[in-house]
Protein backbone atom coordinates (compact mmCIF):
# COMPACT_ATOMS: atom_id res chain seq x y z
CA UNK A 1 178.12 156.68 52.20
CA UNK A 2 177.32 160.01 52.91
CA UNK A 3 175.07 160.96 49.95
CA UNK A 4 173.18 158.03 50.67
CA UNK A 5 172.22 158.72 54.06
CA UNK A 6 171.73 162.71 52.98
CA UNK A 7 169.14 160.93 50.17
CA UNK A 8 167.85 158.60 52.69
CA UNK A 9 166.90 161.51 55.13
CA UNK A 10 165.82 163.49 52.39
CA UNK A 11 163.36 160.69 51.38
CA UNK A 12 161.83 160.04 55.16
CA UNK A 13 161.06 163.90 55.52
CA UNK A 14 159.27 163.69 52.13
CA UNK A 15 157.47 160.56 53.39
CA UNK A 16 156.68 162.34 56.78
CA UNK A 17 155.42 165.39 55.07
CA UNK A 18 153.47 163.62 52.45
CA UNK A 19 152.15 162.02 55.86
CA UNK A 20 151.16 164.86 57.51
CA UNK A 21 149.02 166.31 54.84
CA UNK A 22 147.28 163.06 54.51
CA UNK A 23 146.00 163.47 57.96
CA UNK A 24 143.15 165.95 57.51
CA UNK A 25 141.93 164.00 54.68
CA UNK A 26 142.03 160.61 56.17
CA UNK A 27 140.68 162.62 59.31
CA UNK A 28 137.69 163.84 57.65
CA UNK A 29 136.78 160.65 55.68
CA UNK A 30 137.08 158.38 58.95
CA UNK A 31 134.05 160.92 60.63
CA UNK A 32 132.01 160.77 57.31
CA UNK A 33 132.25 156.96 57.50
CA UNK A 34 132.20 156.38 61.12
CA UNK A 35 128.88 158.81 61.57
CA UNK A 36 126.74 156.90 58.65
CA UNK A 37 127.91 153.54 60.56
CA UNK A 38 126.93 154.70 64.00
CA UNK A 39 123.59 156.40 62.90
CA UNK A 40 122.82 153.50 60.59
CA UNK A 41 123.18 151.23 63.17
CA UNK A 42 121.54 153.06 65.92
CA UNK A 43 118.65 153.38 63.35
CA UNK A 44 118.48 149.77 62.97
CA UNK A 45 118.49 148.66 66.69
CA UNK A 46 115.87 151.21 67.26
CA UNK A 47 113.65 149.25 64.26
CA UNK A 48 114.66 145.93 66.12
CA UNK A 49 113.34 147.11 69.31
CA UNK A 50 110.29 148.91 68.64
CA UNK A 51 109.45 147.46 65.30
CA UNK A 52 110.06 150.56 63.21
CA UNK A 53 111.29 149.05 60.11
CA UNK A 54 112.96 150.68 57.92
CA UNK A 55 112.10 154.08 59.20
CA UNK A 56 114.42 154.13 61.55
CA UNK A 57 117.38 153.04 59.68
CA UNK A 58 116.46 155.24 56.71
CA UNK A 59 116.67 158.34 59.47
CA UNK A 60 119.58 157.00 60.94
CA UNK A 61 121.39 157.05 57.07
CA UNK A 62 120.02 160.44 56.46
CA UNK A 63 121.43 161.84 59.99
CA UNK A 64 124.77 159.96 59.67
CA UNK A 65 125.01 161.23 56.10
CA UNK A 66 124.16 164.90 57.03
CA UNK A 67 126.49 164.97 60.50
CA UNK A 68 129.69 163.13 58.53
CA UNK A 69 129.34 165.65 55.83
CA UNK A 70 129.53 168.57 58.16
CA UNK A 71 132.07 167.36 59.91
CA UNK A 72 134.03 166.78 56.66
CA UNK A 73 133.42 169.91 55.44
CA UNK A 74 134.53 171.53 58.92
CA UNK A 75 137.44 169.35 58.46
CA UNK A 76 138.47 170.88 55.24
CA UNK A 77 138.07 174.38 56.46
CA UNK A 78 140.06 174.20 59.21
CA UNK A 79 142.74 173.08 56.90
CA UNK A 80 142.47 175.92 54.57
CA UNK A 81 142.81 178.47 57.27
């Protein structure tokens, strides 16, 4: 019984760790995907309200895609130092 529950532990702390790594990753991927969603839609209610099609969406990709990457890469820095 004991070896089992030393094995058991042993396999939640490996889970946990594996876990906690994970975090800046999955961290830095949610901002690069929530910024293009935001901007992109921003974009396209600013089209819908001031008949700007596409311009506005196409800016709000390009800004989304620009900010998300710099926050990823920030992201991935921080976790280096």
């Amino acid at each position: 019984m004991g070896d089992n529950q030393n094995t058991f532990l042993k396999t939640l702390q490996s889970f946990q760790k594996s876990i906690q790594d994970a975090g800046p990753a999955a961290s830095g991927s949610y901002s690069l995907t929530g910024s293009i969603l935001i901007f992109t839609l921003a974009g396209w209610y600013i089209d819908q309200n001031f008949g700007s099609s596409p311009n506005g969406t196409l800016v709000g990709v390009g800004c989304g895609v620009v900010i998300g990457f710099y926050l990823l890469i920030k992201t991935i820095k921080e976790k280096r130092l």
